[in-house]
PDB file of N, CA and C in Angstrom:
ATOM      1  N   UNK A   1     -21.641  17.005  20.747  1.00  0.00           N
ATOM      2  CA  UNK A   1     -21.510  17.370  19.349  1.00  0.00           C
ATOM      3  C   UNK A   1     -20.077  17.118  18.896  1.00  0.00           C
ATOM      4  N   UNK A   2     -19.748  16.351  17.760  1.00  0.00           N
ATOM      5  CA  UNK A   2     -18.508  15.975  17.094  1.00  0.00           C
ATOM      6  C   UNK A   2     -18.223  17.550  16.388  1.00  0.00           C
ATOM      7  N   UNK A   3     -16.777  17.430  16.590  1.00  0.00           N
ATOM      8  CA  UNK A   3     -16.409  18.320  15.245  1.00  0.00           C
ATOM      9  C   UNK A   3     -16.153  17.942  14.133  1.00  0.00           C
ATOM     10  N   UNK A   4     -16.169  18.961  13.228  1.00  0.00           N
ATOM     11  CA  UNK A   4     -16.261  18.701  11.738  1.00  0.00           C
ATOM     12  C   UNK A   4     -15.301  17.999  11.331  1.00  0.00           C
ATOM     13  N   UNK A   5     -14.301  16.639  11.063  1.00  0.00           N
ATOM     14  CA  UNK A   5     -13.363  16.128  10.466  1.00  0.00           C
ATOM     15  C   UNK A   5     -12.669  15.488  11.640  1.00  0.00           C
ATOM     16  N   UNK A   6     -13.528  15.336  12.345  1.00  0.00           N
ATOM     17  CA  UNK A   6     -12.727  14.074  13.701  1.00  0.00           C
ATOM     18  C   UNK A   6     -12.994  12.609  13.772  1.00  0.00           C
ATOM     19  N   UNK A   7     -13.719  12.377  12.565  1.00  0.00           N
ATOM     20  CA  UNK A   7     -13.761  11.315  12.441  1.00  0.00           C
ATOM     21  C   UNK A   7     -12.488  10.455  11.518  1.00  0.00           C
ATOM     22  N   UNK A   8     -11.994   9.114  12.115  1.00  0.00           N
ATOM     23  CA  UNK A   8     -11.123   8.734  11.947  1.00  0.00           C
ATOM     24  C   UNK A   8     -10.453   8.293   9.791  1.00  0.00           C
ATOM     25  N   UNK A   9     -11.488   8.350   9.334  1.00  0.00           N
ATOM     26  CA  UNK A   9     -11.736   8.404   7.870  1.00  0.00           C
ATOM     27  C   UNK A   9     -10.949   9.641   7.103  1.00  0.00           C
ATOM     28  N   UNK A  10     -11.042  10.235   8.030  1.00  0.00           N
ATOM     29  CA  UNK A  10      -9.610  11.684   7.841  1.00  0.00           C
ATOM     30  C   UNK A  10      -8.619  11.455   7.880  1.00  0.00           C
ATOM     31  N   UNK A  11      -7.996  10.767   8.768  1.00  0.00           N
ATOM     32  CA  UNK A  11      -6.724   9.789   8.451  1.00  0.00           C
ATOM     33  C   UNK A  11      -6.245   9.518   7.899  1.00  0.00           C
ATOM     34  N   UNK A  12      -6.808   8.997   7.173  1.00  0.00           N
ATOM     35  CA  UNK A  12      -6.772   7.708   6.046  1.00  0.00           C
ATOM     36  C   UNK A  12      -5.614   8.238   4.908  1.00  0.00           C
ATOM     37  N   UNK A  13      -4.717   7.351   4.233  1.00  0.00           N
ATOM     38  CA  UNK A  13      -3.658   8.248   3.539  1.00  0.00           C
ATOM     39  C   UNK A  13      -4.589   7.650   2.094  1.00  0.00           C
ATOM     40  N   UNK A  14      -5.025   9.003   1.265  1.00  0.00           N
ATOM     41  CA  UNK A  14      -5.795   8.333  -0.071  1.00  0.00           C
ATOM     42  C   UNK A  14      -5.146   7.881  -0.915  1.00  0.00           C
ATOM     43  N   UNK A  15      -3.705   8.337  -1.058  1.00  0.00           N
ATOM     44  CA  UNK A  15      -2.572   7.357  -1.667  1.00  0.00           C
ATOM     45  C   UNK A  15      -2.929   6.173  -1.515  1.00  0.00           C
ATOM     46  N   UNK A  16      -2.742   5.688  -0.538  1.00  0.00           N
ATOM     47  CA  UNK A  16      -2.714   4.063  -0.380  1.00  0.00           C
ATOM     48  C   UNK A  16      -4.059   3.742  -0.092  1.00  0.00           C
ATOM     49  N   UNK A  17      -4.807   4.002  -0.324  1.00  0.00           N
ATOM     50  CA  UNK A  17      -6.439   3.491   0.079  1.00  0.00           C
ATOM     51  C   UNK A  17      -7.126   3.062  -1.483  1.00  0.00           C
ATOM     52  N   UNK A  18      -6.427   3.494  -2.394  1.00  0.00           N
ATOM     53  CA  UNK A  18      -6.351   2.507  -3.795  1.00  0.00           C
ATOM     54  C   UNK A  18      -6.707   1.237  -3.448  1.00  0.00           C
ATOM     55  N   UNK A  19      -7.518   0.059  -3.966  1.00  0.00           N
ATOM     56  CA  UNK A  19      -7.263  -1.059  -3.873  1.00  0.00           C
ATOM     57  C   UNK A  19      -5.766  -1.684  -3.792  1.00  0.00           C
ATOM     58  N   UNK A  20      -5.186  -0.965  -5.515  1.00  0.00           N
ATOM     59  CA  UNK A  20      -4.380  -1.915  -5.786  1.00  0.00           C
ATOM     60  C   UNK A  20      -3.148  -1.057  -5.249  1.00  0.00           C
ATOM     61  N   UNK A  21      -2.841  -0.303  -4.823  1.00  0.00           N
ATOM     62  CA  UNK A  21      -2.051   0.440  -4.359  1.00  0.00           C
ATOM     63  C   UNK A  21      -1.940  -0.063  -2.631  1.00  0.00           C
ATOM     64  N   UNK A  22      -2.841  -0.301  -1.870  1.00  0.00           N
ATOM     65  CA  UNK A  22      -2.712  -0.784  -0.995  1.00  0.00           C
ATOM     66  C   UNK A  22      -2.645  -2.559  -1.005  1.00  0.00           C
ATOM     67  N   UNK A  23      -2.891  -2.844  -1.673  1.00  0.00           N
ATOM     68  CA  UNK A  23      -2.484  -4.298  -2.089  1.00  0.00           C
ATOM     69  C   UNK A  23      -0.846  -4.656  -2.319  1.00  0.00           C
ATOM     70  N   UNK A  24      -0.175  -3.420  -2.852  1.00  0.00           N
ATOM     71  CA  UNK A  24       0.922  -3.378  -3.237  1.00  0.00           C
ATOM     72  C   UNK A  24       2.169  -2.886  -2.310  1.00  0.00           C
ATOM     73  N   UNK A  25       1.357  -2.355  -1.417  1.00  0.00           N
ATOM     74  CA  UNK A  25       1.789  -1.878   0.243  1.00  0.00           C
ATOM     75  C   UNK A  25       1.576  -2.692   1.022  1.00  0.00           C
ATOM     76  N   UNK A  26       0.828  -3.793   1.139  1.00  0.00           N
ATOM     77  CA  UNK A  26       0.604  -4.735   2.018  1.00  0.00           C
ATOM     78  C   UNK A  26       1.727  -5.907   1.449  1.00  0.00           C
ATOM     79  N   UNK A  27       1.956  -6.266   0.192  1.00  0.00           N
ATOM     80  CA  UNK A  27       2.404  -7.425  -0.299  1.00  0.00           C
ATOM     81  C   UNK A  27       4.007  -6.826  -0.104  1.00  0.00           C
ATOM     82  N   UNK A  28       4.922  -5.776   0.006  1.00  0.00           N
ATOM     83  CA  UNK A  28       5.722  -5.154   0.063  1.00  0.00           C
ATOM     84  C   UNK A  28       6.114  -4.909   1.564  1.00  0.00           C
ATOM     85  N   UNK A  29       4.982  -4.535   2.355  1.00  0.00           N
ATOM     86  CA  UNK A  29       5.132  -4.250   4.224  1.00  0.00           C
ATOM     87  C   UNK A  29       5.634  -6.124   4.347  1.00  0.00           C
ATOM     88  N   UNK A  30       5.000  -7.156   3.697  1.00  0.00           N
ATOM     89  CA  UNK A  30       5.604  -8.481   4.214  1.00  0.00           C
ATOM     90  C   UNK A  30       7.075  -8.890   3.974  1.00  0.00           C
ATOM     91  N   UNK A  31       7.662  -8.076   3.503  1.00  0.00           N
ATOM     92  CA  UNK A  31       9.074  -8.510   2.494  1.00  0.00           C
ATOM     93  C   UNK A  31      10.139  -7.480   2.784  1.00  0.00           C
ATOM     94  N   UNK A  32      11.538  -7.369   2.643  1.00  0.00           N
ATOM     95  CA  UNK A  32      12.665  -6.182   2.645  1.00  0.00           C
ATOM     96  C   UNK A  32      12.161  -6.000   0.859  1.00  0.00           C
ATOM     97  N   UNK A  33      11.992  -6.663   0.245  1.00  0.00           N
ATOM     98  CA  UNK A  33      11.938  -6.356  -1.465  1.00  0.00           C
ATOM     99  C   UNK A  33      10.954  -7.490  -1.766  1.00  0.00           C
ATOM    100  N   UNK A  34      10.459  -7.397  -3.050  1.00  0.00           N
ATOM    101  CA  UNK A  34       9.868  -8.066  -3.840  1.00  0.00           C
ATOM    102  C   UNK A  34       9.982  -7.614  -5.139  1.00  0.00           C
ATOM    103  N   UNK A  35      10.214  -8.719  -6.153  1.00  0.00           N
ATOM    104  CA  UNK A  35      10.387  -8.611  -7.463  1.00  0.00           C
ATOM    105  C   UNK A  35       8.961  -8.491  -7.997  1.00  0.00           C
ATOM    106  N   UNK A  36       9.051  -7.276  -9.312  1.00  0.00           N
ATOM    107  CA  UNK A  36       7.739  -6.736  -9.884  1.00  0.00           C
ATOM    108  C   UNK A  36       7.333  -7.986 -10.122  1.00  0.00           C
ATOM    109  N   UNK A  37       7.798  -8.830 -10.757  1.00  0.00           N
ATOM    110  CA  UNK A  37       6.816  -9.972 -11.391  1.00  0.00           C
ATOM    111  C   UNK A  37       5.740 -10.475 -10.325  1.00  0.00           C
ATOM    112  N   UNK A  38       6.425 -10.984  -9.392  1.00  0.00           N
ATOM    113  CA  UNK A  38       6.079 -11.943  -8.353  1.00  0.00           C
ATOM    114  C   UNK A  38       4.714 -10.473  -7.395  1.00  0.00           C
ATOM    115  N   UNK A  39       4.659  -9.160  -7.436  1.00  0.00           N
ATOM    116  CA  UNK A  39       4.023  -8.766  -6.820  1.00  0.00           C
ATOM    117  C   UNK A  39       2.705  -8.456  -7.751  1.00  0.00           C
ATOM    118  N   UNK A  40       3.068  -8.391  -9.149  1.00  0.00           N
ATOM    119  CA  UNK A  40       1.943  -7.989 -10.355  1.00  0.00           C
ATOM    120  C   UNK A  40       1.324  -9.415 -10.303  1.00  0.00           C
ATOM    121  N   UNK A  41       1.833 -10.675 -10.117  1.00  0.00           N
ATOM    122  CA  UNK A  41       0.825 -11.901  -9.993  1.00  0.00           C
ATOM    123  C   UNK A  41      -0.039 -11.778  -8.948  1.00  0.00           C
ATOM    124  N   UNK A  42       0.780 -11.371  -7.681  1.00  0.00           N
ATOM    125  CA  UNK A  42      -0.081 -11.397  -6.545  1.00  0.00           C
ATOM    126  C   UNK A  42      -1.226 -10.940  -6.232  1.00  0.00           C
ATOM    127  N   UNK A  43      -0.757  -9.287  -6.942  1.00  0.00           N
ATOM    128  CA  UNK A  43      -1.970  -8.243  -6.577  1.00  0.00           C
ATOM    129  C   UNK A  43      -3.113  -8.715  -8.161  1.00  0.00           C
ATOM    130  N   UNK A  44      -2.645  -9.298  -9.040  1.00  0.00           N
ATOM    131  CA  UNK A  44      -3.372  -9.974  -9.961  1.00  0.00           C
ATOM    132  C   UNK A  44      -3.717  -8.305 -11.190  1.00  0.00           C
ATOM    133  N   UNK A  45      -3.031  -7.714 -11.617  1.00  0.00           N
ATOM    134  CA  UNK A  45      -2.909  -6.665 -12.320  1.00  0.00           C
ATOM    135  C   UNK A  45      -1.816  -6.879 -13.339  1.00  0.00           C
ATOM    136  N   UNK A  46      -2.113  -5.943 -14.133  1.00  0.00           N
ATOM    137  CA  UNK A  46      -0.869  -6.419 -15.664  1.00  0.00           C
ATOM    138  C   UNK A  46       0.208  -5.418 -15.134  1.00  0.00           C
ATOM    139  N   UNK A  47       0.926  -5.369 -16.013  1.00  0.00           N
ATOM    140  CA  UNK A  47       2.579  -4.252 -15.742  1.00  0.00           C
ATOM    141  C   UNK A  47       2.445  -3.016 -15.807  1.00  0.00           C
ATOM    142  N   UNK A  48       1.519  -2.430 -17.121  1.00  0.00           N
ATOM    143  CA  UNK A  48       0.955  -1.400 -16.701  1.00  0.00           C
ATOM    144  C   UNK A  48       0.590  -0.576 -15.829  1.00  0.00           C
ATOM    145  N   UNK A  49      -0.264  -1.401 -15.216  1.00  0.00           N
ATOM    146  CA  UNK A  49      -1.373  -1.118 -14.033  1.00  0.00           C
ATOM    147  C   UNK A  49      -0.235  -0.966 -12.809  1.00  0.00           C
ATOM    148  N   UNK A  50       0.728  -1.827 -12.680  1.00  0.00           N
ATOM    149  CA  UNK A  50       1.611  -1.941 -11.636  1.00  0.00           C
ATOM    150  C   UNK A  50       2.548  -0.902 -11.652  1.00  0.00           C
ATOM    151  N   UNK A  51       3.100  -0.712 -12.801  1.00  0.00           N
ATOM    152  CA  UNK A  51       4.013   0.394 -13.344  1.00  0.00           C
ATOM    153  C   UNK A  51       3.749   1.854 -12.831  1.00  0.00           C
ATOM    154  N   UNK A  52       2.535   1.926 -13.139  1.00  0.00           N
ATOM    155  CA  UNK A  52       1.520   3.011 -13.045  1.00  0.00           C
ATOM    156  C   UNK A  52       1.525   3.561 -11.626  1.00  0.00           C
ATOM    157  N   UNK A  53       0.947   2.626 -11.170  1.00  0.00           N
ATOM    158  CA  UNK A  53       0.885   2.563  -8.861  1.00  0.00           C
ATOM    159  C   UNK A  53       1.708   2.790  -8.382  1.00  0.00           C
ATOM    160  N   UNK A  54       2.669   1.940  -8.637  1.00  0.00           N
ATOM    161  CA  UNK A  54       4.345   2.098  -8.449  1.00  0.00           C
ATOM    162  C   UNK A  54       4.441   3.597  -8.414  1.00  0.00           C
ATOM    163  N   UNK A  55       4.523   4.143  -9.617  1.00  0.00           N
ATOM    164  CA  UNK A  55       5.276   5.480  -9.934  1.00  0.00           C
ATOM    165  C   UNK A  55       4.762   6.342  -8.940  1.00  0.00           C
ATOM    166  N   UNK A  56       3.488   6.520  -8.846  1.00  0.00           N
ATOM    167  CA  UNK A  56       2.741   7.422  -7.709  1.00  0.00           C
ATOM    168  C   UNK A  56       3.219   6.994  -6.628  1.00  0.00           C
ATOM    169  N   UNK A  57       3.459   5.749  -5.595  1.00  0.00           N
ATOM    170  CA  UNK A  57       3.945   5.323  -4.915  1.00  0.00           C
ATOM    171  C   UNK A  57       5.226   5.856  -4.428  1.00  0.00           C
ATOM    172  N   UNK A  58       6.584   5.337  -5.679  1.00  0.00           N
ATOM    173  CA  UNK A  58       7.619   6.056  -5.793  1.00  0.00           C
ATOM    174  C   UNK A  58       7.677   7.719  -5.194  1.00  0.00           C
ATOM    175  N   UNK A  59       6.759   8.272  -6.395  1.00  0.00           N
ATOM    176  CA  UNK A  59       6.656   9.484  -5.731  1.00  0.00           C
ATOM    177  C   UNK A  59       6.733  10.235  -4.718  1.00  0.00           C
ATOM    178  N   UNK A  60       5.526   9.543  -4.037  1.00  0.00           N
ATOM    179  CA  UNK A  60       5.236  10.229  -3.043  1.00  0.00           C
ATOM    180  C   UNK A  60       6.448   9.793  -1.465  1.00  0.00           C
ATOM    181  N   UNK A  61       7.025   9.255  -1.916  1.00  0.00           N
ATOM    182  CA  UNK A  61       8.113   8.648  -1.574  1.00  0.00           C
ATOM    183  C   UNK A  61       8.262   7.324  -0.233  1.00  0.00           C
ATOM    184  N   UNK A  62       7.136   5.998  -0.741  1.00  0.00           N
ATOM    185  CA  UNK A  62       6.921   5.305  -0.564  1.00  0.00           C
ATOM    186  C   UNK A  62       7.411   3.814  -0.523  1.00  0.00           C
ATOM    187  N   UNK A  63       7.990   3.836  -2.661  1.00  0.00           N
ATOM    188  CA  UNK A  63       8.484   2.722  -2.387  1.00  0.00           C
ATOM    189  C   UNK A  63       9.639   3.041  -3.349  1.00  0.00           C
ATOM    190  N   UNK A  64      10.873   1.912  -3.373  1.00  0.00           N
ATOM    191  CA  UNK A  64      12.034   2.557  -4.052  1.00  0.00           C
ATOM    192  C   UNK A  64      11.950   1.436  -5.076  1.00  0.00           C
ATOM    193  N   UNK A  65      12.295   2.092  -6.351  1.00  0.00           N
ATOM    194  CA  UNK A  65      12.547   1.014  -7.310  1.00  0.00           C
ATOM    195  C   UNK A  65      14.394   0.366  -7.873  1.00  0.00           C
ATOM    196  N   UNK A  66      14.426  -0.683  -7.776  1.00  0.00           N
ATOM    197  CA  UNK A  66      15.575  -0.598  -8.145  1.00  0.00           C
ATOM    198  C   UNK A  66      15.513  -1.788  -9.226  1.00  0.00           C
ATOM    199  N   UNK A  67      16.581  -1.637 -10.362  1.00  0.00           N
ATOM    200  CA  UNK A  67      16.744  -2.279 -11.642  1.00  0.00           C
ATOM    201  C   UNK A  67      17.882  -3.305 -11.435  1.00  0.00           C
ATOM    202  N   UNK A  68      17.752  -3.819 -12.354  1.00  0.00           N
ATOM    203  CA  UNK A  68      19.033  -5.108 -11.928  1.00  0.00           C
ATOM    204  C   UNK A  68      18.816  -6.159 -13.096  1.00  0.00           C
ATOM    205  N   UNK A  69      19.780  -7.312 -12.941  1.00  0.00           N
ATOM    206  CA  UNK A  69      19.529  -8.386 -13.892  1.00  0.00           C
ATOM    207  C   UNK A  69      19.946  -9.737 -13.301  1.00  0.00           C
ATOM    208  N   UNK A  70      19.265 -10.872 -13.802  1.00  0.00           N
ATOM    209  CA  UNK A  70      19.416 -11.889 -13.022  1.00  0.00           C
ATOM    210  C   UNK A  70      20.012 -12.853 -14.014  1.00  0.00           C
ATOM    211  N   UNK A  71      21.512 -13.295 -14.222  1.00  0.00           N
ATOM    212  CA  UNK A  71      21.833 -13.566 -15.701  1.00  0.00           C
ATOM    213  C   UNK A  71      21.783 -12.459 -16.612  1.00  0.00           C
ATOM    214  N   UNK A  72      20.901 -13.051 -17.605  1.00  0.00           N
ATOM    215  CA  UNK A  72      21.136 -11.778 -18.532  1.00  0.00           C
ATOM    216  C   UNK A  72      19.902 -11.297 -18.890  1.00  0.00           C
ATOM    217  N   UNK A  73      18.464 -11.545 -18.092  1.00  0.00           N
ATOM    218  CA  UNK A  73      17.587 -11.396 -17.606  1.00  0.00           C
ATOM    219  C   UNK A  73      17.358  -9.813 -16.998  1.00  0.00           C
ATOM    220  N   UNK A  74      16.796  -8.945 -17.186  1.00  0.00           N
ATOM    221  CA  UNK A  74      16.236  -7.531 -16.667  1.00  0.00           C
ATOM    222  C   UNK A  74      15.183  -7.771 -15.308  1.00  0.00           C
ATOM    223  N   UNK A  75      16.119  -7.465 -14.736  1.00  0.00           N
ATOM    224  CA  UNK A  75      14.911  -7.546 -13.222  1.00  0.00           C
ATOM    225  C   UNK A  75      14.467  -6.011 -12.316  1.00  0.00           C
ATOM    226  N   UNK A  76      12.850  -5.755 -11.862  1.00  0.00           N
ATOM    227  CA  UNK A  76      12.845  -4.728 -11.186  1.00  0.00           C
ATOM    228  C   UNK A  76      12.124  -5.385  -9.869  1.00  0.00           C
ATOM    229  N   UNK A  77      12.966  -4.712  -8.886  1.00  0.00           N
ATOM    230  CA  UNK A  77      12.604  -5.142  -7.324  1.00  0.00           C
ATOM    231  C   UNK A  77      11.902  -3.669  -6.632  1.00  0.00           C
ATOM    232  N   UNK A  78      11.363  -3.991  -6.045  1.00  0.00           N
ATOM    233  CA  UNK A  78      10.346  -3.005  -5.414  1.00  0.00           C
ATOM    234  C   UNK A  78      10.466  -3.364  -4.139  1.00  0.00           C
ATOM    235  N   UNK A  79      10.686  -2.013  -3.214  1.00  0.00           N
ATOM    236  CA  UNK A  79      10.725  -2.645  -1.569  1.00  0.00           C
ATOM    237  C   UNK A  79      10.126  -0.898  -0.735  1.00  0.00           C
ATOM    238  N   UNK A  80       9.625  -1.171  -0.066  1.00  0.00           N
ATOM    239  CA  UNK A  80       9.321  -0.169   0.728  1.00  0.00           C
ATOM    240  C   UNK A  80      10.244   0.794   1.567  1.00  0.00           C
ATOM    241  N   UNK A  81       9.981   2.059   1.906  1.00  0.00           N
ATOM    242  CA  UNK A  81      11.094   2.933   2.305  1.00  0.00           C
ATOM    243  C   UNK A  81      10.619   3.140   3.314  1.00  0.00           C
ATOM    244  N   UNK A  82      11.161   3.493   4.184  1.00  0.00           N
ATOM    245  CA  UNK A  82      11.003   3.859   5.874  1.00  0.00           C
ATOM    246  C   UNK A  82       9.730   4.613   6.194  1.00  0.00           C
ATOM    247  N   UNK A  83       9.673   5.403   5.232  1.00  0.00           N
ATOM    248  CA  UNK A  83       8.350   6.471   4.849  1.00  0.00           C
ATOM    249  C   UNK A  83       7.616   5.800   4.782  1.00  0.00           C
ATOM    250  N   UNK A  84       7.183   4.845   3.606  1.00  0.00           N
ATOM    251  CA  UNK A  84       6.518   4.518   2.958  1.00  0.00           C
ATOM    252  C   UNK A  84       5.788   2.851   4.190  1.00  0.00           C
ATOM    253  N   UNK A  85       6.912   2.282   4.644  1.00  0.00           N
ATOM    254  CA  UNK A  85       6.382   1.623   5.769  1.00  0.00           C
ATOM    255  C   UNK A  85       5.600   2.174   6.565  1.00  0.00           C
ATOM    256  N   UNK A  86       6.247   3.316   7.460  1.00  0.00           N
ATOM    257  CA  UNK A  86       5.230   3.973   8.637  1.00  0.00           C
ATOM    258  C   UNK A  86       3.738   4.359   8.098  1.00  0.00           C
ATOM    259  N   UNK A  87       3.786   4.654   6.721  1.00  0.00           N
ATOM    260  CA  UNK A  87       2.827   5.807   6.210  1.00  0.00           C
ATOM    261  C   UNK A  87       1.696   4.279   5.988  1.00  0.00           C
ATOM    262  N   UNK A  88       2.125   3.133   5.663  1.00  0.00           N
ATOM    263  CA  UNK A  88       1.041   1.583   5.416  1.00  0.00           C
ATOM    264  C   UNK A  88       0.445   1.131   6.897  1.00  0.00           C
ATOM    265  N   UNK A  89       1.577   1.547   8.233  1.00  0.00           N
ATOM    266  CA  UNK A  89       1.083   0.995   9.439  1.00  0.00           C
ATOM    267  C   UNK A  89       0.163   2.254   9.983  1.00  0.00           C
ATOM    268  N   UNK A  90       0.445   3.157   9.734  1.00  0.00           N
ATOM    269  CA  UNK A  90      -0.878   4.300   9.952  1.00  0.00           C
ATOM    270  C   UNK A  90      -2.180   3.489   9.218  1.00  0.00           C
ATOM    271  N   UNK A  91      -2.258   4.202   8.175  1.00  0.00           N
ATOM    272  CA  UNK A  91      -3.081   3.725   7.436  1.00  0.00           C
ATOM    273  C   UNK A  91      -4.284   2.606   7.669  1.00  0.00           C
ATOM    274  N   UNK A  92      -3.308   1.059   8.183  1.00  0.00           N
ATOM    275  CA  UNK A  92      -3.989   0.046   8.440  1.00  0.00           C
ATOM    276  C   UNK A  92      -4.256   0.335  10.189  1.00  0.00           C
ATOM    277  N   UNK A  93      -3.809   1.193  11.017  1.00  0.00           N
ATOM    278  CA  UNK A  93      -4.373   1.548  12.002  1.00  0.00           C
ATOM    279  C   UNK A  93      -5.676   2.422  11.998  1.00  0.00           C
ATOM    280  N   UNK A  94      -5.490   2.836  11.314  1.00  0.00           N
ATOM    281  CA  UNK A  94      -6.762   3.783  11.076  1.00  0.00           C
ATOM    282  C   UNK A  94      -7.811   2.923  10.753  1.00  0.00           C
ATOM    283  N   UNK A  95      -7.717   2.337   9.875  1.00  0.00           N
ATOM    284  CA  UNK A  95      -8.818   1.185   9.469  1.00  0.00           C
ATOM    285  C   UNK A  95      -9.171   0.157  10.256  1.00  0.00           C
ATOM    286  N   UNK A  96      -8.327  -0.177  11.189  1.00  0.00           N
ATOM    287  CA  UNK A  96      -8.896  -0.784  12.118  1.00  0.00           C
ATOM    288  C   UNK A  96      -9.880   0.260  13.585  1.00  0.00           C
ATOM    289  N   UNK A  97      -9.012   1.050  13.528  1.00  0.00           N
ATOM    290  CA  UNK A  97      -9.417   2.025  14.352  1.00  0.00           C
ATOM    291  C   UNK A  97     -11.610   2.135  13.836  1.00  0.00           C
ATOM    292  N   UNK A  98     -11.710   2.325  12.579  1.00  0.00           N
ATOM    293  CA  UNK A  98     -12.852   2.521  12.215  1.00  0.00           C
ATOM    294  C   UNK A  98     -13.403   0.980  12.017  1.00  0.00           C
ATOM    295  N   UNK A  99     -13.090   0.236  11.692  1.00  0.00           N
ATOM    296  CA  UNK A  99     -13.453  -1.244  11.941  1.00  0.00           C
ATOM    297  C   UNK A  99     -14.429  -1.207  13.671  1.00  0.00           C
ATOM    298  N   UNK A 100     -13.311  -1.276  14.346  1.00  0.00           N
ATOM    299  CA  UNK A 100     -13.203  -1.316  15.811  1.00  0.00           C
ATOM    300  C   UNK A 100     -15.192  -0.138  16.373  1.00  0.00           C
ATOM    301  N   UNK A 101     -15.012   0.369  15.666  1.00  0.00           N
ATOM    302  CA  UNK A 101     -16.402   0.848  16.015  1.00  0.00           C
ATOM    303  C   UNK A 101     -17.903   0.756  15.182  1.00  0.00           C
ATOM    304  N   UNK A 102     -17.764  -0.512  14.371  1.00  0.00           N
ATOM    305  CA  UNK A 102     -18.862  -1.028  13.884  1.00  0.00           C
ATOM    306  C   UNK A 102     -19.524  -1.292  14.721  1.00  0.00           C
ATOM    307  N   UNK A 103     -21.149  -1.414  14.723  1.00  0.00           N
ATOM    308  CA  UNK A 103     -21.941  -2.085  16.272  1.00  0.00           C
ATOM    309  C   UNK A 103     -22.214  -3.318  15.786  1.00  0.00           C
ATOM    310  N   UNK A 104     -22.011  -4.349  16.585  1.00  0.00           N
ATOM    311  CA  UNK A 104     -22.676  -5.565  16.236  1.00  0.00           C
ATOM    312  C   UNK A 104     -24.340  -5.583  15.671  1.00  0.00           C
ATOM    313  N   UNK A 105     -24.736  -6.880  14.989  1.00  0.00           N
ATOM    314  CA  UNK A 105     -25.940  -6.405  14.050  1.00  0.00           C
ATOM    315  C   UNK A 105     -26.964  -6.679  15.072  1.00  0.00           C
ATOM    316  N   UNK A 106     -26.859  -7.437  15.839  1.00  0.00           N
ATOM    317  CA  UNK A 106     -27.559  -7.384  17.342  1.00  0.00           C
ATOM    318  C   UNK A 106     -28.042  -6.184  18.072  1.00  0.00           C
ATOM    319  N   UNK A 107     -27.413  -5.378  18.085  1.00  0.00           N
ATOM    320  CA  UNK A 107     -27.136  -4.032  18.982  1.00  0.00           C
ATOM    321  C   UNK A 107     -27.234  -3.329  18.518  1.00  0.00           C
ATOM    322  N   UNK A 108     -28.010  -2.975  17.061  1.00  0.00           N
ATOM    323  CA  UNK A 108     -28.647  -1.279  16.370  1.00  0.00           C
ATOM    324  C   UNK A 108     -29.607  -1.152  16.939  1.00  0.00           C
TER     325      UNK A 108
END
């Protein structure tokens, strides 16, 4: 008999289990920084939407935002924090962890 909440889905950080929030943790875990533009194309979302993720992100103290200008150009770079790294490699362990015990379609 399992106990109640030992299954690995408990884990899981629901912060980042967002689509686009974990999209934005994955495209960020590849990089020291990435510029908002270049990560709002990637994850394919408007500024809003990115703005938005971000902030909760930020929050929870994930990813750091920093402002800047390139010329005379307004730039925001987004890069992950030590936290916010460990807390994406959990996460995607866990999911593999539950991956890892699918049964082949052979073997039900």
């Amino acid at each position: 008999m399992k106990v109640a909440g030992s299954h690995p889905r408990h884990r899981l950080d629901e912060l980042i289990h967002s689509p686009v929030r974990f999209s934005v943790m994955a495209t960020l875990a590849s990089a020291d920084q990435a510029e908002f533009g270049f990560v709002r194309d990637l994850v394919e979302v408007s500024d809003s939407v990115l703005s938005k993720q971000v902030a909760l992100l930020e929050e929870a103290g994930y990813v750091t935002v920093r402002k800047g200008y390139v010329g005379k150009r307004p730039r925001t770079w987004l890069a992950l924090t030590a936290t916010g790294r460990e807390a994406f490699h959990r996460h995607v362990a866990v999911l593999q962890e539950i991956a890892a015990t699918a049964v082949p379609k052979g073997e039900r």
